[in-house]
PDB file of N, CA and C in Angstrom:
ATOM      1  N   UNK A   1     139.199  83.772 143.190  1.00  0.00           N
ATOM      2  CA  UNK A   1     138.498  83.813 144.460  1.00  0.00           C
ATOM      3  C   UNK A   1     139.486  83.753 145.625  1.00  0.00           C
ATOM      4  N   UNK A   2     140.683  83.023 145.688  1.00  0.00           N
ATOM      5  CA  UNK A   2     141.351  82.985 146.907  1.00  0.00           C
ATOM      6  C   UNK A   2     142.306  83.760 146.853  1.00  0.00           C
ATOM      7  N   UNK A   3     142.444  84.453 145.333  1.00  0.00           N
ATOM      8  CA  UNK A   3     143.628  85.666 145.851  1.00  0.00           C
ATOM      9  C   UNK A   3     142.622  86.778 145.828  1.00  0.00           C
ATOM     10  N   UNK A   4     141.585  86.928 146.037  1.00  0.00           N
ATOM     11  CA  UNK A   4     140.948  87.750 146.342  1.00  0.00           C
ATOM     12  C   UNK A   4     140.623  88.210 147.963  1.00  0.00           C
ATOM     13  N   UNK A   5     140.351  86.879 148.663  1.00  0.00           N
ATOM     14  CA  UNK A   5     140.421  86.337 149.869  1.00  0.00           C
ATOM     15  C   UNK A   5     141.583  86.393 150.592  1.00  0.00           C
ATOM     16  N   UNK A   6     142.989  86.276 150.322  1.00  0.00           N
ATOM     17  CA  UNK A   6     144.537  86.450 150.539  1.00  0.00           C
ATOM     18  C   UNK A   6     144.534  88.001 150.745  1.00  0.00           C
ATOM     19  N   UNK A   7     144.056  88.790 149.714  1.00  0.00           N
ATOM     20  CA  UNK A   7     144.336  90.064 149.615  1.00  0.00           C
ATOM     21  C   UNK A   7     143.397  90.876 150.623  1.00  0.00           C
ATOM     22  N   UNK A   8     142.006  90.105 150.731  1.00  0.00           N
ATOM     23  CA  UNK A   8     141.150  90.947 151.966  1.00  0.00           C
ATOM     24  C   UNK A   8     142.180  90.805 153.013  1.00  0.00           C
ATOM     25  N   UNK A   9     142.798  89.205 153.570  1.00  0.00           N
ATOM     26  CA  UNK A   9     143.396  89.216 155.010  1.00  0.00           C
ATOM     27  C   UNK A   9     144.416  90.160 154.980  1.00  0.00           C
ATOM     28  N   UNK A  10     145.438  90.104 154.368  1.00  0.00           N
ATOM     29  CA  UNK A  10     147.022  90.971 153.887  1.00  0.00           C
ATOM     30  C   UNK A  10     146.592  92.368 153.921  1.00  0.00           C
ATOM     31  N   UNK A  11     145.502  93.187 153.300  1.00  0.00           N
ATOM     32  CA  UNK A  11     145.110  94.146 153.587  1.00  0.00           C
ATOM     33  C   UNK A  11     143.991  95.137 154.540  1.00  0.00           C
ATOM     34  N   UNK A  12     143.003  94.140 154.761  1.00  0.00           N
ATOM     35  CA  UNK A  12     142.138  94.430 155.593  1.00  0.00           C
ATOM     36  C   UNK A  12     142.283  93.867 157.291  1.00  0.00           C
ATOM     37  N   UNK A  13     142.496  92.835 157.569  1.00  0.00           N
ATOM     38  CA  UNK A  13     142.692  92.016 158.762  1.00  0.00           C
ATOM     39  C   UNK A  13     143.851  91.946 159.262  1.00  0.00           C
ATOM     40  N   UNK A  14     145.189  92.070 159.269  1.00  0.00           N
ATOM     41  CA  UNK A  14     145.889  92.304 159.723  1.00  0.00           C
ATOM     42  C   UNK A  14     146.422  93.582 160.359  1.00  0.00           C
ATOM     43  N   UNK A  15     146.638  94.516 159.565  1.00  0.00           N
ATOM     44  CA  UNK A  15     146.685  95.578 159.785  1.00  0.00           C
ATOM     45  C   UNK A  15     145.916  95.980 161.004  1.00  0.00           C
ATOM     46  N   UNK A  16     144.647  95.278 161.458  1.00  0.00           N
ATOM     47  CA  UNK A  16     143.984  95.741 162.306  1.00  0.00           C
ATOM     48  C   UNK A  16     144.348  94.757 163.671  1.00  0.00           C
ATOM     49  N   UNK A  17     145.147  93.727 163.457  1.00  0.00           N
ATOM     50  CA  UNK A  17     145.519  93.572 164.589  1.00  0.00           C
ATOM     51  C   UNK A  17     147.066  93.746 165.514  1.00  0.00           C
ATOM     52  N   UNK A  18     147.698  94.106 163.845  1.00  0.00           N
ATOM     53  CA  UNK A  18     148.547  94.902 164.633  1.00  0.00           C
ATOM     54  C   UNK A  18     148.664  95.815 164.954  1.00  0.00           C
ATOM     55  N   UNK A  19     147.777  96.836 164.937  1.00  0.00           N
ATOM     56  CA  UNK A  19     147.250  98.008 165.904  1.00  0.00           C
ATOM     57  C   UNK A  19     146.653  97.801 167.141  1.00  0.00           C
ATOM     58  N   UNK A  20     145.087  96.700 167.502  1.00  0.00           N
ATOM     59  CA  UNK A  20     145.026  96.123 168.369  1.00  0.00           C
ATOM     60  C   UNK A  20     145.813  95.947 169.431  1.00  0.00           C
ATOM     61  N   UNK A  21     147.255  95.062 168.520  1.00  0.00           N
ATOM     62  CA  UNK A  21     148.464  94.914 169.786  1.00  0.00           C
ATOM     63  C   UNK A  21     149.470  95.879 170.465  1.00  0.00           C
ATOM     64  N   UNK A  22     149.322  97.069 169.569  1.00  0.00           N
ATOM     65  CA  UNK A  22     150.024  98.576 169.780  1.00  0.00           C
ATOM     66  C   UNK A  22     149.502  98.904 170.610  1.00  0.00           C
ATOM     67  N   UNK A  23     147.965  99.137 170.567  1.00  0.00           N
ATOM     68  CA  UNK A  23     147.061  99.891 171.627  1.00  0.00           C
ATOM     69  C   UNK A  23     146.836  99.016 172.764  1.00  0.00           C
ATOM     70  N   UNK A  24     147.297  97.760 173.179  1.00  0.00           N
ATOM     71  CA  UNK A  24     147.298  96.850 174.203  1.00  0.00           C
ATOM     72  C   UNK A  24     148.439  97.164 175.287  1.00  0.00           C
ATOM     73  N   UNK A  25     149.867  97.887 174.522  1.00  0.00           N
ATOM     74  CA  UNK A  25     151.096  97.963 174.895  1.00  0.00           C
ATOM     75  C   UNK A  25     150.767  98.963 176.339  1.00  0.00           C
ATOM     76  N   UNK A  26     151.625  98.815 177.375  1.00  0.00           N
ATOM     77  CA  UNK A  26     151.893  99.759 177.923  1.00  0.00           C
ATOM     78  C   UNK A  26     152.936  99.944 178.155  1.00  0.00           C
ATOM     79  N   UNK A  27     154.085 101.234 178.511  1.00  0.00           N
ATOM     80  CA  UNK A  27     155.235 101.335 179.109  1.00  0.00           C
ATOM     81  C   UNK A  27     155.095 103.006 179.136  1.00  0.00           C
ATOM     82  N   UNK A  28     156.620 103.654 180.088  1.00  0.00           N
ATOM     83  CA  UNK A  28     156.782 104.624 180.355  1.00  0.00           C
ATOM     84  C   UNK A  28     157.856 105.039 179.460  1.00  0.00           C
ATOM     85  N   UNK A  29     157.861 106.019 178.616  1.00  0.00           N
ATOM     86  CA  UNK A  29     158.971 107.064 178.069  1.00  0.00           C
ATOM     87  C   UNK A  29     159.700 107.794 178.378  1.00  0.00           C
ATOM     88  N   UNK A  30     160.663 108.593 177.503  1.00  0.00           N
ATOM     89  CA  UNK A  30     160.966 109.922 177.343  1.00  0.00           C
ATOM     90  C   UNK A  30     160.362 110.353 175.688  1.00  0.00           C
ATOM     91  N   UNK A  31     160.744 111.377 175.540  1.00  0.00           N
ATOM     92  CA  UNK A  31     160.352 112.035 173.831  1.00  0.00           C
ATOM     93  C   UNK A  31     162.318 112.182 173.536  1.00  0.00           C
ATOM     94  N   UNK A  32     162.407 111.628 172.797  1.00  0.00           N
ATOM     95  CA  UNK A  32     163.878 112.306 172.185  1.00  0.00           C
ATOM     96  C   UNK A  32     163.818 113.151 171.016  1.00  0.00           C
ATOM     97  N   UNK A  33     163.003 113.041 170.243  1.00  0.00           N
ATOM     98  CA  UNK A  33     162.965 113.831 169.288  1.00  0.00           C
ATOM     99  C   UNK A  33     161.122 114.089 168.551  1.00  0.00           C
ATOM    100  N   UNK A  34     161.050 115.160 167.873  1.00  0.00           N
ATOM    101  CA  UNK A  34     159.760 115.494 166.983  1.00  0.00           C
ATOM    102  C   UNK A  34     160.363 115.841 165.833  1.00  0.00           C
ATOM    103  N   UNK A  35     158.978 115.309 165.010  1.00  0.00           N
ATOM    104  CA  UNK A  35     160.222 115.227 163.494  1.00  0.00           C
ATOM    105  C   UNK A  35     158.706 115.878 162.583  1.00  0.00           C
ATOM    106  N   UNK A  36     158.867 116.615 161.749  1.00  0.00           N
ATOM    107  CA  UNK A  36     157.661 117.180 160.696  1.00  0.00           C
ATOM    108  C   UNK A  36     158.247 117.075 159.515  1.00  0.00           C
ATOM    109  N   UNK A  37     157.569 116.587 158.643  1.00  0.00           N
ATOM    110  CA  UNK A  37     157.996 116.304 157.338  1.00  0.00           C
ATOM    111  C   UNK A  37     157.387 116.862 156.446  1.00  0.00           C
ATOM    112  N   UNK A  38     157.524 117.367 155.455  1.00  0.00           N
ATOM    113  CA  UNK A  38     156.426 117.963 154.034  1.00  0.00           C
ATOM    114  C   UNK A  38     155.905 116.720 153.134  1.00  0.00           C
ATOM    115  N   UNK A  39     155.065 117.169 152.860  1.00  0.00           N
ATOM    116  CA  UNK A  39     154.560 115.866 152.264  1.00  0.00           C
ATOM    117  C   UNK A  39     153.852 116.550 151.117  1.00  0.00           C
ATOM    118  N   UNK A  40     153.756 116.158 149.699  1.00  0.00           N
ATOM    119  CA  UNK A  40     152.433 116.762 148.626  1.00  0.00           C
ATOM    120  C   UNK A  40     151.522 115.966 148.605  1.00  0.00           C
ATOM    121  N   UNK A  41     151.080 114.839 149.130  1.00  0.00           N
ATOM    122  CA  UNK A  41     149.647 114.632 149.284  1.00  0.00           C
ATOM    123  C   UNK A  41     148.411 115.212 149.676  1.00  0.00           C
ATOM    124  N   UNK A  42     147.650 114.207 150.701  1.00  0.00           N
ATOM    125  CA  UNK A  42     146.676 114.865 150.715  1.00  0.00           C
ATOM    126  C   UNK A  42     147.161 115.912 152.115  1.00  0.00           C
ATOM    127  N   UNK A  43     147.296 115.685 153.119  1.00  0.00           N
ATOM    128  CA  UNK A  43     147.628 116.176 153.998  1.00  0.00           C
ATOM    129  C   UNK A  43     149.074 117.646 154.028  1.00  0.00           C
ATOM    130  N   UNK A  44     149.206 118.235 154.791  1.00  0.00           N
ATOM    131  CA  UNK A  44     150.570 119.252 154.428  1.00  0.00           C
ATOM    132  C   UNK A  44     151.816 118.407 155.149  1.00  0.00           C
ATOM    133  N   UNK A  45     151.752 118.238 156.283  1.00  0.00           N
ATOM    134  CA  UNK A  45     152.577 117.638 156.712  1.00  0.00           C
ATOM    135  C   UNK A  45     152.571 115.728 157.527  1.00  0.00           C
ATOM    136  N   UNK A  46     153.790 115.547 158.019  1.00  0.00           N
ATOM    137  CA  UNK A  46     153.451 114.401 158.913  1.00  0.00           C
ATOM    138  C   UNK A  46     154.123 114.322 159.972  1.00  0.00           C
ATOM    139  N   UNK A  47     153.649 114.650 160.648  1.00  0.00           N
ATOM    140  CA  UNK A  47     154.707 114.723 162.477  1.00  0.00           C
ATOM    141  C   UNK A  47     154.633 113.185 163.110  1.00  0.00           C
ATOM    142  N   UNK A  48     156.023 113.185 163.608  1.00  0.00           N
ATOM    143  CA  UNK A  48     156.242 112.059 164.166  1.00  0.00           C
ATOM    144  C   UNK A  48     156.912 112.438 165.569  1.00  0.00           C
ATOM    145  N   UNK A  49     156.958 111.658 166.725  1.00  0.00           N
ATOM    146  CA  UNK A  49     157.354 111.527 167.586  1.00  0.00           C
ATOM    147  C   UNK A  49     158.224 110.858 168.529  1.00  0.00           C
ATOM    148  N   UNK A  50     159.006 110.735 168.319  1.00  0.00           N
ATOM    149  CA  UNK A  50     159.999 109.387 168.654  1.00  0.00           C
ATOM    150  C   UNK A  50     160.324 109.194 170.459  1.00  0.00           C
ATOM    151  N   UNK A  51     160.049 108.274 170.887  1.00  0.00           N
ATOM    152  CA  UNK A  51     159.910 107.943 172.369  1.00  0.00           C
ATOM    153  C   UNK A  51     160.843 106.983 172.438  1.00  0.00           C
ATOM    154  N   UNK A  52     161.827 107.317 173.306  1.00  0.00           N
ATOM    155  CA  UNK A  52     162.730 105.888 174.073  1.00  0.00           C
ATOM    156  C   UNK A  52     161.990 105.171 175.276  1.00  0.00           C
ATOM    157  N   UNK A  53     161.571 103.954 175.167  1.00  0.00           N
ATOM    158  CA  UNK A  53     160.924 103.705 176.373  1.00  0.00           C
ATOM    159  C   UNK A  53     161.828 102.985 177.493  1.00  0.00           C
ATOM    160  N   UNK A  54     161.250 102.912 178.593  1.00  0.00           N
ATOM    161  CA  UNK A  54     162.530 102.251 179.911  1.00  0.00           C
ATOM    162  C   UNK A  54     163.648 101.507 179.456  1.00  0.00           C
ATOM    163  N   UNK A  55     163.074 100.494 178.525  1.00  0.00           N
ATOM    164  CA  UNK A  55     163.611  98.898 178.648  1.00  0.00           C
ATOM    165  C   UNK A  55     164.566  99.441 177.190  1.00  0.00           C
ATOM    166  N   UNK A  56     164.918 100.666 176.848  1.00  0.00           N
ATOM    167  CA  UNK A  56     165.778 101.077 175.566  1.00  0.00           C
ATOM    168  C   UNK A  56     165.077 101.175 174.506  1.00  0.00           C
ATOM    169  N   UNK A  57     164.242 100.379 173.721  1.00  0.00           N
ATOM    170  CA  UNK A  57     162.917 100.150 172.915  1.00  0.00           C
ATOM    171  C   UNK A  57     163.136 101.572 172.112  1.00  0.00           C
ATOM    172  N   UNK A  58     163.089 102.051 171.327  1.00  0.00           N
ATOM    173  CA  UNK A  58     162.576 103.406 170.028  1.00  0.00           C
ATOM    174  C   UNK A  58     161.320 103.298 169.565  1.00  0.00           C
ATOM    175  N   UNK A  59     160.044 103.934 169.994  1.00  0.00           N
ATOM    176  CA  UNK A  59     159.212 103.795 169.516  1.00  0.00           C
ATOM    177  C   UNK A  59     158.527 105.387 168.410  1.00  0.00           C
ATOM    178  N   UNK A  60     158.200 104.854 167.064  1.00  0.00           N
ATOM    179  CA  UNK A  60     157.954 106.079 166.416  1.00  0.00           C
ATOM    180  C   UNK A  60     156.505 106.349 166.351  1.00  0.00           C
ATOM    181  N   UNK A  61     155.915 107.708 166.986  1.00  0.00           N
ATOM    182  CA  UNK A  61     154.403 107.252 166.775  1.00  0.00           C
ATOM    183  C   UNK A  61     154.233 108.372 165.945  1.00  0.00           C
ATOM    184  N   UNK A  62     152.973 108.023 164.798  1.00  0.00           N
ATOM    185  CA  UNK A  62     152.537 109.278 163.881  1.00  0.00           C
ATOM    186  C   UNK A  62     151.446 110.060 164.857  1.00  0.00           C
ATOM    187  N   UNK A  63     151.142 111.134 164.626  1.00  0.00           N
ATOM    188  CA  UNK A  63     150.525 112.061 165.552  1.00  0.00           C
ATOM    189  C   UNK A  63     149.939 113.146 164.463  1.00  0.00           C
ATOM    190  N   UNK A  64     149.039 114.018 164.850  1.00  0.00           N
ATOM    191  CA  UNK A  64     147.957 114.897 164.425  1.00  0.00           C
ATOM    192  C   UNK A  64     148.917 116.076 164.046  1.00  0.00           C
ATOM    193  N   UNK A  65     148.832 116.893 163.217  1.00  0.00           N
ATOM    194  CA  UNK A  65     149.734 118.536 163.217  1.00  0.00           C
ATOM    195  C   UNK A  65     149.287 119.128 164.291  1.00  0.00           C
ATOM    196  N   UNK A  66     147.845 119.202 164.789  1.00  0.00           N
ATOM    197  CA  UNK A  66     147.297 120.079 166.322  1.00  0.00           C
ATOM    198  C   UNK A  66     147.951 119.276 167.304  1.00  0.00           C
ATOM    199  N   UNK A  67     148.011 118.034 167.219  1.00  0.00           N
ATOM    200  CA  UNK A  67     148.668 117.392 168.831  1.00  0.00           C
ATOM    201  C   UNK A  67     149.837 116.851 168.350  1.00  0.00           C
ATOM    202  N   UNK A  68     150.710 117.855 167.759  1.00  0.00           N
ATOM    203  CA  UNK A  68     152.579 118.108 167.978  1.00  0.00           C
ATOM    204  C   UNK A  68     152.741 118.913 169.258  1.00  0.00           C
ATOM    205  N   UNK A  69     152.459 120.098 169.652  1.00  0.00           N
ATOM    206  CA  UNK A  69     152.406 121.298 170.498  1.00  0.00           C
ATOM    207  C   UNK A  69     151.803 120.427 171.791  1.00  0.00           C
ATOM    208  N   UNK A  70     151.349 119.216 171.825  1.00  0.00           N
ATOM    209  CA  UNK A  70     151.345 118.596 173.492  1.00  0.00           C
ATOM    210  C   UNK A  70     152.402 117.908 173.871  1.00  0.00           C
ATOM    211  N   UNK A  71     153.341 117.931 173.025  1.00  0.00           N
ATOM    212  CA  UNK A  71     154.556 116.847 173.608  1.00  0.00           C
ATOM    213  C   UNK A  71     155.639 117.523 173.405  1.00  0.00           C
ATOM    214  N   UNK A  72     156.867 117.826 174.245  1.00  0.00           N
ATOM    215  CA  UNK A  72     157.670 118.182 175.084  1.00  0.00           C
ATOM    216  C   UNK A  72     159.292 117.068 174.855  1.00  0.00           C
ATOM    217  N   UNK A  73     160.030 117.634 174.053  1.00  0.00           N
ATOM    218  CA  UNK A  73     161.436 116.919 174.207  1.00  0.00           C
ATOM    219  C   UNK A  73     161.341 116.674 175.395  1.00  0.00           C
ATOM    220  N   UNK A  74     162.178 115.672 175.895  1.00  0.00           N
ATOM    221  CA  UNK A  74     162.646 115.238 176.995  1.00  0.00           C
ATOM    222  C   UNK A  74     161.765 115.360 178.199  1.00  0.00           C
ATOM    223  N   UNK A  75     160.622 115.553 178.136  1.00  0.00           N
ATOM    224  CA  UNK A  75     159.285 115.111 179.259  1.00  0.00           C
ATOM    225  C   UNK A  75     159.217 113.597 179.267  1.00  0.00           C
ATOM    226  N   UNK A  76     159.048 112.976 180.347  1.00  0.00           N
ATOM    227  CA  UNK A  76     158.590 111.460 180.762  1.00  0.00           C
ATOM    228  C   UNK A  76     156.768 111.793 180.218  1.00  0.00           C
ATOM    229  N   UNK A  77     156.616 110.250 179.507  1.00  0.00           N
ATOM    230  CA  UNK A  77     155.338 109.678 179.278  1.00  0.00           C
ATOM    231  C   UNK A  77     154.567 108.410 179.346  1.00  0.00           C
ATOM    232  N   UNK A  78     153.599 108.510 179.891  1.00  0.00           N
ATOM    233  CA  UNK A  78     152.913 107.096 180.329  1.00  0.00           C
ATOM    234  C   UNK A  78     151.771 106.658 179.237  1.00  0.00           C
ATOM    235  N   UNK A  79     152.431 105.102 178.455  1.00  0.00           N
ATOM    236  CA  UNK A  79     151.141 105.242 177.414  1.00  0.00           C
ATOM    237  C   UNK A  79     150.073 103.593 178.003  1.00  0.00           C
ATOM    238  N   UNK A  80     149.414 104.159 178.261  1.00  0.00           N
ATOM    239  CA  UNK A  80     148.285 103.235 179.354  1.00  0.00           C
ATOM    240  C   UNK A  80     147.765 102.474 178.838  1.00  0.00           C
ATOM    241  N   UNK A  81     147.508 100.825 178.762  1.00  0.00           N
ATOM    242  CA  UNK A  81     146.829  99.879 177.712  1.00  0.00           C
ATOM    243  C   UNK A  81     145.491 100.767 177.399  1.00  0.00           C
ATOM    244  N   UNK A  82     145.652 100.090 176.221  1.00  0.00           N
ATOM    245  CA  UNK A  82     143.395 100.989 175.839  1.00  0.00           C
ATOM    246  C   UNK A  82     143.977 102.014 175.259  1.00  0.00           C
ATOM    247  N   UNK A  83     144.694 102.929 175.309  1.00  0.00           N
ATOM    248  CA  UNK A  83     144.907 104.592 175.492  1.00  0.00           C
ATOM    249  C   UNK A  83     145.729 104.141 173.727  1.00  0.00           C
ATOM    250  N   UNK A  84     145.063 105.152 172.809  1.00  0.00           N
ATOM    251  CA  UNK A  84     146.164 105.027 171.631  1.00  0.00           C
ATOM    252  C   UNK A  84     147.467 106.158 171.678  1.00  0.00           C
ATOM    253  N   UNK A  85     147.371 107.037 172.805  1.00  0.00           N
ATOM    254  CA  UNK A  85     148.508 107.868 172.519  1.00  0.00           C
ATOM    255  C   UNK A  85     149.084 108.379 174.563  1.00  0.00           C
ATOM    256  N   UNK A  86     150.113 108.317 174.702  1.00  0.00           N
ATOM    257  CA  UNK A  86     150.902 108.504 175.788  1.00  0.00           C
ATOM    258  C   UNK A  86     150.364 109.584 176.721  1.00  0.00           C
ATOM    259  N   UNK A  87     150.404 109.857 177.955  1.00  0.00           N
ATOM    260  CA  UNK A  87     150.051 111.159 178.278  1.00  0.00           C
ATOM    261  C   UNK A  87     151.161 111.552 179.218  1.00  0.00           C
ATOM    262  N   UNK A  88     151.108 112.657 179.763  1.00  0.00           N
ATOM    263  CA  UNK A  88     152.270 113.610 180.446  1.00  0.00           C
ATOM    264  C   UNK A  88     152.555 112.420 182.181  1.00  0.00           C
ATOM    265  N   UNK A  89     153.328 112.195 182.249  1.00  0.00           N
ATOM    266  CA  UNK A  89     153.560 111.930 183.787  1.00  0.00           C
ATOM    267  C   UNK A  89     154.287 113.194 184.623  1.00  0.00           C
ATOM    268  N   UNK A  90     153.317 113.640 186.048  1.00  0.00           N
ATOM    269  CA  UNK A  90     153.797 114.292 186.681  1.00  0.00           C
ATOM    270  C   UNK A  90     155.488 114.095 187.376  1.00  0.00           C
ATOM    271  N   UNK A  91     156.068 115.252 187.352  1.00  0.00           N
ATOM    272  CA  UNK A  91     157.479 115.225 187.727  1.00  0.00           C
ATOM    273  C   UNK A  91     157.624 114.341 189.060  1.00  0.00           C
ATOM    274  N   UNK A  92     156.940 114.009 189.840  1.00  0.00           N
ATOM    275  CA  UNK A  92     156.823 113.330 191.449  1.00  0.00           C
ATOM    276  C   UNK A  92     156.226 111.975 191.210  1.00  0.00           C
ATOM    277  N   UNK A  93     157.084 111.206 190.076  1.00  0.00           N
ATOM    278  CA  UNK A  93     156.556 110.038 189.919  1.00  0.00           C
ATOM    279  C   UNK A  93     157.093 108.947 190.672  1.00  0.00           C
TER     280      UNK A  93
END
């Protein structure tokens, strides 16, 4: 019963709050790199996105194969608390 209970928190409940605290984050970027990988699962590929944020920080975010083609090497990005994914900041920031 309690490693049953151990294993709901370790797998079910955590995980969800450290996403919670991801999607709480805010700061401003750049993109340094996009990365696509092959994969034989279920999916074909897995695109990743790698963001330097102000304060030096590397952040890697997984992303959709359709929303690779919205993000831009070396474009500035603003990822807004609430918001799970960054959006474009205009050049006249």
């Amino acid at each position: 019963m309690i490693d049953g209970l151990i294993e709901f928190l370790i797998y079910a409940i955590l995980p969800y709050y450290k996403k919670k605290k991801k999607r709480e984050e805010e700061w401003y970027g750049v993109i340094e790199e996009k990365k696509v990988k092959s994969d034989y699962s279920v999916s074909k590929y897995k695109c990743y996105v790698i963001f330097r944020k102000d304060d030096g920080q590397k952040i890697k975010m997984k992303i959709n194969e359709e929303d690779l083609n919205k993000y831009e090497e070396g474009k500035r990005y603003h990822k807004r608390s609430g918001e799970d994914f960054p959006e474009a900041v205009s050049e006249d920031y």
